[in-house]
N, C-alpha and C. Protein backbone atom coordinates (compact mmCIF):
# COMPACT_ATOMS: atom_id res chain seq x y z
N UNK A 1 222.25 88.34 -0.28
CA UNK A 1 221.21 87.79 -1.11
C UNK A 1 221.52 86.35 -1.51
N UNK A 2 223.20 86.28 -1.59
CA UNK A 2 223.16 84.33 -2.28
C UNK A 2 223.16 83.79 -1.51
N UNK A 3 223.26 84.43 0.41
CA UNK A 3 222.93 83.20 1.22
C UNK A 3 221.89 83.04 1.75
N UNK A 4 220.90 84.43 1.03
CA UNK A 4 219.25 84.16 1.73
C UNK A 4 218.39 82.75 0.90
N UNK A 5 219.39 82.51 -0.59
CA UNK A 5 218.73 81.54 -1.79
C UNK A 5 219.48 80.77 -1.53
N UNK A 6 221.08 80.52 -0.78
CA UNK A 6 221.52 78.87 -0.41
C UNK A 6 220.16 78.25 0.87
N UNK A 7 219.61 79.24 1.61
CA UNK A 7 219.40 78.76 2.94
C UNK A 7 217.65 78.50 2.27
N UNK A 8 217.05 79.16 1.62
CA UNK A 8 216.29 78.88 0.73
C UNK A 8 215.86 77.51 -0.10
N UNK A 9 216.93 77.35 -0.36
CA UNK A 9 217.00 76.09 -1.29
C UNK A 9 217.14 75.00 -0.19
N UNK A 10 218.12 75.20 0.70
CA UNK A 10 217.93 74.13 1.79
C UNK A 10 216.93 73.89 2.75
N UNK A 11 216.29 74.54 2.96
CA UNK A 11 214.13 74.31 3.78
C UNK A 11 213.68 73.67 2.86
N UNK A 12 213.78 74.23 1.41
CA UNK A 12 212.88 73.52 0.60
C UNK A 12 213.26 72.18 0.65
N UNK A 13 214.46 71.26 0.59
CA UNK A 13 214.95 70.45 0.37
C UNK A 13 214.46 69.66 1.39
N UNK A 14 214.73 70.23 2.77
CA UNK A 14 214.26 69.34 3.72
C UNK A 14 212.87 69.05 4.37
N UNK A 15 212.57 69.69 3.97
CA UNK A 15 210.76 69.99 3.87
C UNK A 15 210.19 69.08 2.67
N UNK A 16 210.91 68.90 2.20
CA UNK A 16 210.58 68.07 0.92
C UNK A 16 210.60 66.45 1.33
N UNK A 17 212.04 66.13 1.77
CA UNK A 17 212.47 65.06 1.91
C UNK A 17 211.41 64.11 3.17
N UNK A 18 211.11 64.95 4.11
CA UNK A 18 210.37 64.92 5.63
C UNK A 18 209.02 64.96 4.69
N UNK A 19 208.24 65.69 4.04
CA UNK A 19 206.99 65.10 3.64
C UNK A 19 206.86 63.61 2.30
N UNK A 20 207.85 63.55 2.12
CA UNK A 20 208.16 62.60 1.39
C UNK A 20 208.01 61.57 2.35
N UNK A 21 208.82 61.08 2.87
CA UNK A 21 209.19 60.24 4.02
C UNK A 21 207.81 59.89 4.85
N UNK A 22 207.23 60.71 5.05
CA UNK A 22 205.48 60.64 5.81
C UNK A 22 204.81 60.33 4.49
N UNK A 23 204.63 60.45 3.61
CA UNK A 23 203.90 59.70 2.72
C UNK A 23 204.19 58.46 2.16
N UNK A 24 205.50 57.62 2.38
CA UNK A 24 205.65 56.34 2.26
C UNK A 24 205.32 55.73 3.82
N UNK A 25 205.50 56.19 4.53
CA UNK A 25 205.19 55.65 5.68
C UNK A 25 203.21 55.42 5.64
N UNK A 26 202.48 55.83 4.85
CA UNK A 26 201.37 55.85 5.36
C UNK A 26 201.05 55.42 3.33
N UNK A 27 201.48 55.05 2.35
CA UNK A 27 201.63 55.13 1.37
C UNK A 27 200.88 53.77 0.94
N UNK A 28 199.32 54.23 -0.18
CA UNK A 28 198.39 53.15 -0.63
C UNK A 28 198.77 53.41 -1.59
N UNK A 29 198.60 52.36 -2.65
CA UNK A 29 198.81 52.07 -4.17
C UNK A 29 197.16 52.60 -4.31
N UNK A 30 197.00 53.19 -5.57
CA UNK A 30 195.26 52.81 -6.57
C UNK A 30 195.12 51.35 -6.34
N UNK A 31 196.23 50.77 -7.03
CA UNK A 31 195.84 49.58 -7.27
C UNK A 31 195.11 48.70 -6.02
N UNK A 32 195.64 49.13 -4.84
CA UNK A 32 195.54 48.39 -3.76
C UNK A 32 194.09 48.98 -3.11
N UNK A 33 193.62 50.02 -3.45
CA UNK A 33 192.22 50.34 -3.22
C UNK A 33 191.28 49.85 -3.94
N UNK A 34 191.42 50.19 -5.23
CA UNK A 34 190.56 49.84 -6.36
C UNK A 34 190.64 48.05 -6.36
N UNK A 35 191.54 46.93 -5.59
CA UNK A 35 191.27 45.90 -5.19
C UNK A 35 190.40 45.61 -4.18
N UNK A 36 190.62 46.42 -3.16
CA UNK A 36 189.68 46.52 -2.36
C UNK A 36 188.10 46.59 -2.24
N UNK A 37 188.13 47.50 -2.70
CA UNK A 37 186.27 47.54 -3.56
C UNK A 37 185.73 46.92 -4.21
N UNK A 38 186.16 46.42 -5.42
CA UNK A 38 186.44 45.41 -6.42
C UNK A 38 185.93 43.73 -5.36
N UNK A 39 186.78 43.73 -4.79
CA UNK A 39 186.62 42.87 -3.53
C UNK A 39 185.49 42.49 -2.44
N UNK A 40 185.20 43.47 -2.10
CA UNK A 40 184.00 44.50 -1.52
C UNK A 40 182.50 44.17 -2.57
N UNK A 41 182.61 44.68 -3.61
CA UNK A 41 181.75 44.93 -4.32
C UNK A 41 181.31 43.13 -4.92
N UNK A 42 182.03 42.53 -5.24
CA UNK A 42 181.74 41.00 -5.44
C UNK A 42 181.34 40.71 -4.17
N UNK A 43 182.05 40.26 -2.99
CA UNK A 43 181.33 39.78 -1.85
C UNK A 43 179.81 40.61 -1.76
N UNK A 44 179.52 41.57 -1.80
CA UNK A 44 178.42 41.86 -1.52
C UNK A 44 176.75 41.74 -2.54
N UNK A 45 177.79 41.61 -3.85
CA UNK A 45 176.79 41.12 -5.32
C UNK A 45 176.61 39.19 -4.81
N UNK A 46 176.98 38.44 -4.42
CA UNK A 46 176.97 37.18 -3.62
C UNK A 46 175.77 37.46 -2.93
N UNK A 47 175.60 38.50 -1.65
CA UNK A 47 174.95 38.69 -0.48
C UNK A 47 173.43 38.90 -1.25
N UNK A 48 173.81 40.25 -2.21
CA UNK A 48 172.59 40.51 -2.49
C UNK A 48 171.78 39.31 -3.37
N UNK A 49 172.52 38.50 -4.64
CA UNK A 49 171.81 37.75 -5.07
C UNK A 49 171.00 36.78 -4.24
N UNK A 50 171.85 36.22 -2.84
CA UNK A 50 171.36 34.88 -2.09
C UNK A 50 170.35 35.74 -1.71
N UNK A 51 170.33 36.56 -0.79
CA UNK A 51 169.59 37.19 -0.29
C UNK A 51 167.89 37.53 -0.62
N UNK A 52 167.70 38.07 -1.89
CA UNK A 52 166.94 37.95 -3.24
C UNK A 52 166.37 36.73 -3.18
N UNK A 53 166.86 35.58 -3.56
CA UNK A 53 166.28 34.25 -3.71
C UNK A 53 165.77 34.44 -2.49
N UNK A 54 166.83 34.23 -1.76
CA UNK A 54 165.97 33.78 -0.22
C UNK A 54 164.56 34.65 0.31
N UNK A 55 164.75 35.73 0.15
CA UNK A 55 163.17 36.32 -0.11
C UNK A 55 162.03 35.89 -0.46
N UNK A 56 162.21 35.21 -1.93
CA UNK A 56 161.23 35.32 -2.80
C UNK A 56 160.68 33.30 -2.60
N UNK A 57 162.25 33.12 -1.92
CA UNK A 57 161.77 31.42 -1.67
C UNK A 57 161.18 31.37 -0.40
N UNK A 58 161.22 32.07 0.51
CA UNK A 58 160.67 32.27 1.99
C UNK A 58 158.78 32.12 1.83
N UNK A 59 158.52 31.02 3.01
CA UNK A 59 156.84 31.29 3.28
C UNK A 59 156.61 32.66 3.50
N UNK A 60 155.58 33.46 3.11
CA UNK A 60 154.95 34.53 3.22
C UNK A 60 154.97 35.15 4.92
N UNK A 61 154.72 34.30 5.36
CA UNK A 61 154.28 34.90 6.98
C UNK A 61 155.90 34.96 7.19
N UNK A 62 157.30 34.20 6.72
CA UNK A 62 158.63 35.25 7.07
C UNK A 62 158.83 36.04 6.20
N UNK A 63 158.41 36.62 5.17
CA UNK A 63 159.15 37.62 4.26
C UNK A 63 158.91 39.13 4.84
N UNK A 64 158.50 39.52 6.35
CA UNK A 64 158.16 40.86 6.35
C UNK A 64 159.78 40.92 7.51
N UNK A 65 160.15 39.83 8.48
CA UNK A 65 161.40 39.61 9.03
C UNK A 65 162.43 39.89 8.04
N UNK A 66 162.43 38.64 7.09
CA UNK A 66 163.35 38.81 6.02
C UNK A 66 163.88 40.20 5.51
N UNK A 67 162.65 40.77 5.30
CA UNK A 67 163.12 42.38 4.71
C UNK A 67 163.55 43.01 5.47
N UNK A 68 163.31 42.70 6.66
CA UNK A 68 163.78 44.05 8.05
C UNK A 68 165.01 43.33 7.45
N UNK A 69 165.39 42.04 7.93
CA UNK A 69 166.95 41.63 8.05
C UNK A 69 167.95 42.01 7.11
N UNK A 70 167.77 42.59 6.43
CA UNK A 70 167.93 42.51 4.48
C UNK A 70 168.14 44.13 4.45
N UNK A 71 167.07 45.18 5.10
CA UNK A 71 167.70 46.31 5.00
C UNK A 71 167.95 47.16 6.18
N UNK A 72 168.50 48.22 5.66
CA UNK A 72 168.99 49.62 6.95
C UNK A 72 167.36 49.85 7.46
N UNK A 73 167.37 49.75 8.93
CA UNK A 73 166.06 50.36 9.54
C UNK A 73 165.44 51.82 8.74
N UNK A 74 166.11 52.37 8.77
CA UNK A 74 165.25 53.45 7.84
C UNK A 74 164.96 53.43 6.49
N UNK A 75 165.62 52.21 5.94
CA UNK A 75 164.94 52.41 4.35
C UNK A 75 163.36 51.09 4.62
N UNK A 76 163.64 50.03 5.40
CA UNK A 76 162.65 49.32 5.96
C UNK A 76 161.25 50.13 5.82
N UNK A 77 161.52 51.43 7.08
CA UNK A 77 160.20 52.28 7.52
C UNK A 77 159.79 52.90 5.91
N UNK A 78 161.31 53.66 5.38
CA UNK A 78 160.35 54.09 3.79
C UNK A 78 159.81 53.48 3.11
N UNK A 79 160.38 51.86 3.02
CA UNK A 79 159.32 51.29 1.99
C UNK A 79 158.43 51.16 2.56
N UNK A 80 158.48 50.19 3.80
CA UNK A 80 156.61 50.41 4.37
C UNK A 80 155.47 51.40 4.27
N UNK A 81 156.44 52.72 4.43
CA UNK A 81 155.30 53.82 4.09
C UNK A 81 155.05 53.82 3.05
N UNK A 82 155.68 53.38 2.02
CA UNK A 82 155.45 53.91 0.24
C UNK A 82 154.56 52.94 -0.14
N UNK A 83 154.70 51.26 0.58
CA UNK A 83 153.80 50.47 0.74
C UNK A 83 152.40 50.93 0.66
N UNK A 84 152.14 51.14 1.93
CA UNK A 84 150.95 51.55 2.56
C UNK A 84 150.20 53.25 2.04
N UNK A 85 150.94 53.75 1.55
CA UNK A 85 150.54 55.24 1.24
C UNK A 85 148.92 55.07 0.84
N UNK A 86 147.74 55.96 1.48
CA UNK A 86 147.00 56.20 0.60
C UNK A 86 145.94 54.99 1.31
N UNK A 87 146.80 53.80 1.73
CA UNK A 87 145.55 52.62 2.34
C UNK A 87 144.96 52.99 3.80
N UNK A 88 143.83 52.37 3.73
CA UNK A 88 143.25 52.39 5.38
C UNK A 88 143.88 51.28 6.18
N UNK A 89 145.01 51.37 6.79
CA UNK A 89 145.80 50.87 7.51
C UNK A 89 146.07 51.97 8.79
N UNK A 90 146.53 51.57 9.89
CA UNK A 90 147.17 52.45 11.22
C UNK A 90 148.15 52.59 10.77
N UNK A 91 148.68 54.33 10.50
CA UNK A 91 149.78 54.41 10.29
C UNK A 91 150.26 55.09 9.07
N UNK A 92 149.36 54.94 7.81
CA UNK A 92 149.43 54.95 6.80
C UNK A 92 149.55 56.89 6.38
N UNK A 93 150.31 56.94 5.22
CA UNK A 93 150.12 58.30 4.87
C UNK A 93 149.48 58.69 3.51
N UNK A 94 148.88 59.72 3.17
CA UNK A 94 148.71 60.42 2.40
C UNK A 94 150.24 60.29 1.21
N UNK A 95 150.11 60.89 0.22
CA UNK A 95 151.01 60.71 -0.68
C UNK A 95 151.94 61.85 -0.33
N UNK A 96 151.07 63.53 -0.11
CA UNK A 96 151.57 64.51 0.12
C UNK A 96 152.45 64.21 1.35
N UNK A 97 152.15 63.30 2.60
CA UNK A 97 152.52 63.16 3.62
C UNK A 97 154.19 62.27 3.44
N UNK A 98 153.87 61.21 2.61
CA UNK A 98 154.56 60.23 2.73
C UNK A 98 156.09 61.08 2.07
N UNK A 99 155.72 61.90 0.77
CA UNK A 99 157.23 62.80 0.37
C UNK A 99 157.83 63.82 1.10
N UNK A 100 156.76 64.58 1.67
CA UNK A 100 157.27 65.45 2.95
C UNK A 100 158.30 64.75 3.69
N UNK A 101 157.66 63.89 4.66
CA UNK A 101 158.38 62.47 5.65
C UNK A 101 159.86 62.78 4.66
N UNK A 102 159.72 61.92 3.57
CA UNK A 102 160.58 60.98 3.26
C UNK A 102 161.34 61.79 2.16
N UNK A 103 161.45 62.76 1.64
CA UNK A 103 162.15 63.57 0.55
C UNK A 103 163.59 64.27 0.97
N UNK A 104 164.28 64.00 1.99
CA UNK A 104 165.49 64.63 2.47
C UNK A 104 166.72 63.12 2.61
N UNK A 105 165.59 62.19 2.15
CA UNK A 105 166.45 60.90 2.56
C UNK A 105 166.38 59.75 1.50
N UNK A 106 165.12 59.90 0.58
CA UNK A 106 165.30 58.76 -0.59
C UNK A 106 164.27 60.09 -1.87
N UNK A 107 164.43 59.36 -2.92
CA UNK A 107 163.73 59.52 -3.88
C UNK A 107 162.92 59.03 -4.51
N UNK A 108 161.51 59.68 -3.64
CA UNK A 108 160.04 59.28 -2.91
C UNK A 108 159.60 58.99 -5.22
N UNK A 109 160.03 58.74 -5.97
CA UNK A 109 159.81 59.28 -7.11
C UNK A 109 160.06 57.93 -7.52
N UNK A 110 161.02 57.25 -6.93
CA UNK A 110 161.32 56.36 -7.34
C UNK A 110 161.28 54.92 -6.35
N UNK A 111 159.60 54.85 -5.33
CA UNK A 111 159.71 54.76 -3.88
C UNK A 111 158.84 53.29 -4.39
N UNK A 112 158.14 53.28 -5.29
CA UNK A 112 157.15 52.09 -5.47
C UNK A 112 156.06 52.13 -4.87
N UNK A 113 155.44 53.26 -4.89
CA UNK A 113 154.14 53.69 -3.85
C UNK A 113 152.90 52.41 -4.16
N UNK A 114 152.65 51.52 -2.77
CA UNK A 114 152.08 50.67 -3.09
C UNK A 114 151.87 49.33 -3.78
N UNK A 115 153.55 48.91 -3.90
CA UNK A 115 154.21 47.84 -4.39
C UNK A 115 154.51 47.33 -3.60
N UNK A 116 155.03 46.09 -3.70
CA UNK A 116 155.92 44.92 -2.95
C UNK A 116 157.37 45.61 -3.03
N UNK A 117 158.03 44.47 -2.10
CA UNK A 117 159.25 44.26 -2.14
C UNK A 117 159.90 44.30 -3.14
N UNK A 118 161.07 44.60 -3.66
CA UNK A 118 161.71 44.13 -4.77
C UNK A 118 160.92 44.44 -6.19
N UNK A 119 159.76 44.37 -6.14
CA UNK A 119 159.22 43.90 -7.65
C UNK A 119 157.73 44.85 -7.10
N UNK A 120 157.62 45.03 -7.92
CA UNK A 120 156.20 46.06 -8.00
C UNK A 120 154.97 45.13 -8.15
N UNK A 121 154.98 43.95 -8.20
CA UNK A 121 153.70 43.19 -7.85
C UNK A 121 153.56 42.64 -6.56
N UNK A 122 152.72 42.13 -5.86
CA UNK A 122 152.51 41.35 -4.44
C UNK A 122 152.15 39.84 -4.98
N UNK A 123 152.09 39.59 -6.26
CA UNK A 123 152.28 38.13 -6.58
C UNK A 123 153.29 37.73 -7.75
N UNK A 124 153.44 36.45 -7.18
CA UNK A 124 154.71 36.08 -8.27
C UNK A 124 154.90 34.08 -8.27
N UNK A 125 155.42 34.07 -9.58
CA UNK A 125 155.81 32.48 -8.88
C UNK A 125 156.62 32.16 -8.80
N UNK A 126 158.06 32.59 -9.43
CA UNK A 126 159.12 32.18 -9.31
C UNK A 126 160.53 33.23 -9.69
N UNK A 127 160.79 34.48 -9.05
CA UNK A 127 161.39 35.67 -8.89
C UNK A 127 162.88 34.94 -9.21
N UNK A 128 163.76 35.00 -9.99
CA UNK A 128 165.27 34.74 -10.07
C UNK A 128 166.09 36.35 -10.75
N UNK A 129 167.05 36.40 -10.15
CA UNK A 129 167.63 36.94 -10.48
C UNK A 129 168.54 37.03 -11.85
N UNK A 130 168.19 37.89 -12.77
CA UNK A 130 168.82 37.47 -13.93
C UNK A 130 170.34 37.95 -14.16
N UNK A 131 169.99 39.88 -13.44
CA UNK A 131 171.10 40.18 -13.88
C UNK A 131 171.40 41.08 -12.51
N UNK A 132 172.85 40.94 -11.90
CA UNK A 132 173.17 41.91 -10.87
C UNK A 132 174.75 42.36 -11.21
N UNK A 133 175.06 43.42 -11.76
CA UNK A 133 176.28 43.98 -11.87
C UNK A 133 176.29 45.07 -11.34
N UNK A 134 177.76 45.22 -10.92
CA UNK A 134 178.04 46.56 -10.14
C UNK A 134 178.32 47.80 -11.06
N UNK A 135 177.65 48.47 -10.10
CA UNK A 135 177.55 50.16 -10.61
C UNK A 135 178.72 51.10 -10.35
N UNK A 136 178.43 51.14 -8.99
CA UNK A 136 179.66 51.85 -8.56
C UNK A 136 180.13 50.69 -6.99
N UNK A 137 181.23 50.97 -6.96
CA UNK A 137 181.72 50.60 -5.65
C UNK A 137 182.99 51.27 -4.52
N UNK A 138 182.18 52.03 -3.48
CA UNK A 138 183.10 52.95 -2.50
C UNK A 138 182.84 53.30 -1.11
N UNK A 139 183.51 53.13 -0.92
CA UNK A 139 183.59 52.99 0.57
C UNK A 139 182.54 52.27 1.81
N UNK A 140 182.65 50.90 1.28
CA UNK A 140 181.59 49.97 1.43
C UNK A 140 180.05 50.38 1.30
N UNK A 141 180.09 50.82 0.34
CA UNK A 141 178.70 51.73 -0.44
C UNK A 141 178.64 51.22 -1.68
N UNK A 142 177.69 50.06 -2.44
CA UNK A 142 177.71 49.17 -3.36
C UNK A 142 176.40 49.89 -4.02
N UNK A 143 176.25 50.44 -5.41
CA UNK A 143 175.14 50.34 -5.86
C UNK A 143 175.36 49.00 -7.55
N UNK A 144 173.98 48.47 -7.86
CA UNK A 144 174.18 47.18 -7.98
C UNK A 144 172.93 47.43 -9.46
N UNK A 145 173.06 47.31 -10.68
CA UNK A 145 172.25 46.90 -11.41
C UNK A 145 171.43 45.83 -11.59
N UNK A 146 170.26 46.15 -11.56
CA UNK A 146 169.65 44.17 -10.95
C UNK A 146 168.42 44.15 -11.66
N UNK A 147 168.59 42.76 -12.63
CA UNK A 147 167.24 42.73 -13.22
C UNK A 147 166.71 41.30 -12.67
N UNK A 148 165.47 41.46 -12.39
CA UNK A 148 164.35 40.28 -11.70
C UNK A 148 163.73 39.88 -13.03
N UNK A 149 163.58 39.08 -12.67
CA UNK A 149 162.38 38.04 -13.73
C UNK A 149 161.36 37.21 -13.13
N UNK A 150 160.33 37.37 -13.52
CA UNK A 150 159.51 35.89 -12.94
C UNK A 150 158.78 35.26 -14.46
N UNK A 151 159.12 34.09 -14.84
CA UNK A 151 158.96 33.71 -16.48
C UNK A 151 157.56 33.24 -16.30
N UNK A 152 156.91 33.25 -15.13
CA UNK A 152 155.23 32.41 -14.70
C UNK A 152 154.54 33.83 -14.99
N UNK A 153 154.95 35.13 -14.93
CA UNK A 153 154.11 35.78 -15.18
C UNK A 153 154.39 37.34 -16.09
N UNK A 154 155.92 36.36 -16.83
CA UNK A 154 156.35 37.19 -17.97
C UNK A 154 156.46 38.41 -17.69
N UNK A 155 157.15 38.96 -16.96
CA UNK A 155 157.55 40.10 -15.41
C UNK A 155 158.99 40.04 -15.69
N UNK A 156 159.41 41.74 -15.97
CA UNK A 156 161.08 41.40 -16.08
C UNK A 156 160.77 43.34 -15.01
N UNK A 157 161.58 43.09 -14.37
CA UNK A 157 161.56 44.14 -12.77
C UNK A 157 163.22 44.66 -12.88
N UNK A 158 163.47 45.84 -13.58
CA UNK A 158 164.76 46.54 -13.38
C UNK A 158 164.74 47.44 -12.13
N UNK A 159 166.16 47.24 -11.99
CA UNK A 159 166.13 47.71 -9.91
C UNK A 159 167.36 48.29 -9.98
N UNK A 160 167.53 49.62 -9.79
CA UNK A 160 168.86 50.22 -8.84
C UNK A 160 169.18 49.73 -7.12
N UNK A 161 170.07 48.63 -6.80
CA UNK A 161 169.80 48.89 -5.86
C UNK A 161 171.42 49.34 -4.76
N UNK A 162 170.88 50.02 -4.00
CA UNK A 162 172.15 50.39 -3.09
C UNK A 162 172.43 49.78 -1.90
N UNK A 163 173.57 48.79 -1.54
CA UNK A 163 174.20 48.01 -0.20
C UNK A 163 174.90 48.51 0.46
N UNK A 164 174.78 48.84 1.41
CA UNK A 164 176.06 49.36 2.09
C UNK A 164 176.68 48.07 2.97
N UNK A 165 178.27 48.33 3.70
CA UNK A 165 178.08 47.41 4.59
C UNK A 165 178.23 48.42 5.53
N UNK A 166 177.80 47.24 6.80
CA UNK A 166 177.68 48.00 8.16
C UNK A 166 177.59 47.13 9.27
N UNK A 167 178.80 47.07 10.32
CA UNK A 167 178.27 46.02 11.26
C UNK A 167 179.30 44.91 11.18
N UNK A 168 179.86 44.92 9.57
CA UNK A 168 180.40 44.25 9.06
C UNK A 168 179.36 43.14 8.48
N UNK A 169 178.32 43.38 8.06
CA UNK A 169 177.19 42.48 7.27
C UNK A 169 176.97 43.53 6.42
N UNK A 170 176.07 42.95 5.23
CA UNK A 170 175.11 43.86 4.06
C UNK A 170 173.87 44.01 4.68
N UNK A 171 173.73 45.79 3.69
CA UNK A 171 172.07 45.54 3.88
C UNK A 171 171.87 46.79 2.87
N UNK A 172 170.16 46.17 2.16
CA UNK A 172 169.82 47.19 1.62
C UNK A 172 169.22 48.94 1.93
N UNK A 173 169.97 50.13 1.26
CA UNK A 173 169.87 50.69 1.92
C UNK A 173 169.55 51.95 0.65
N UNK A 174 168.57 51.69 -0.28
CA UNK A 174 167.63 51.91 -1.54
C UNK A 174 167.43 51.06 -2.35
N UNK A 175 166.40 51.45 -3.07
CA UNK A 175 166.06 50.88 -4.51
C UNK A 175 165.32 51.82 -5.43
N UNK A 176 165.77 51.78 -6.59
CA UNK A 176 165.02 52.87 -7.49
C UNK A 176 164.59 51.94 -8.21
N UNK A 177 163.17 51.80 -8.36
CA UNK A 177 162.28 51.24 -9.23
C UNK A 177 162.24 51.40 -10.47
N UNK A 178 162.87 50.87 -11.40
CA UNK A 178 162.84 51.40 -13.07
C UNK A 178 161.74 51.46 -13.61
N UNK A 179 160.90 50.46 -13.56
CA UNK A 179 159.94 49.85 -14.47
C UNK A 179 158.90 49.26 -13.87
């Protein structure tokens, strides 16, 4: 029995030492992640603010490019549909249609059915960004607190919005409409 608990004690020991040893070999600090994102999450609050302006400063006949460029192809197609819901356009859906479609992938609730870009009006004169702070930031998955203003038509536009990167560029890839 005391040499089944010497030989006992010695597996454990070395079993110990050997997973030890593999976890410095492959061994991240918090700190060195939580820099990372941190990191991550500023470069991409940059992207989204320029980005924003550049939208809202763009001639009209580029801002429908702009937006493709700006988000993930499939959140593109949802806003267009949430756009269009309900209009006599080719293409267009029903409301019932448009959450069916679109309810396994955004939150049709919070979709802007029949709004613009960014801001729930289709006119504006001068859109700046007031406020963009980060929400969360992980695994190049940025969601971003963002308040719009336009002071020409006394318009303040609160926005959840979510960046991912991908490609190694940003792009938007939701928005929850507050207000």
């Amino acid at each position: 029995m005391k040499n089944l608990s010497i030989i006992s004690l010695f597996l454990i020991f070395s079993c110990h030492n050997t997973v030890k040893e593999n976890i410095k070999s492959e061994e991240f600090s918090l700190e060195d992640v939580l820099a990372q994102n941190n990191a991550g999450a500023e470069e991409a609050k940059k992207w989204l603010k320029k980005s924003i302006v550049e939208y809202f400063k763009a001639d009209i006949s580029e801002q429908d490019k702009i937006m493709k460029d700006m988000t993930t192809k499939k959140y593109y197609e949802f806003k267009n549909d949430a756009i269009n819901v309900d209009l006599d356009v080719d293409g267009s859906l029903t409301l019932k249609q448009f959450q069916k479609k679109w309810e396994n992938d955004y939150d049709t609730n919070f979709a802007g059915i029949n709004t613009g870009f960014l801001i729930s009006t289709q006119d504006w004169i001068n859109v700046e960004v007031r406020k963009c702070e980060v929400e969360t930031a992980l695994l190049n998955v940025y969601t971003f607190n963002v308040i719009l203003a336009d002071d020409g038509f006394k318009a303040k536009y609160r926005r959840r919005i979510k960046v991912i990167k991908e490609d190694d560029k940003f792009l938007i890839d939701g928005i929850i409409e507050l207000n």
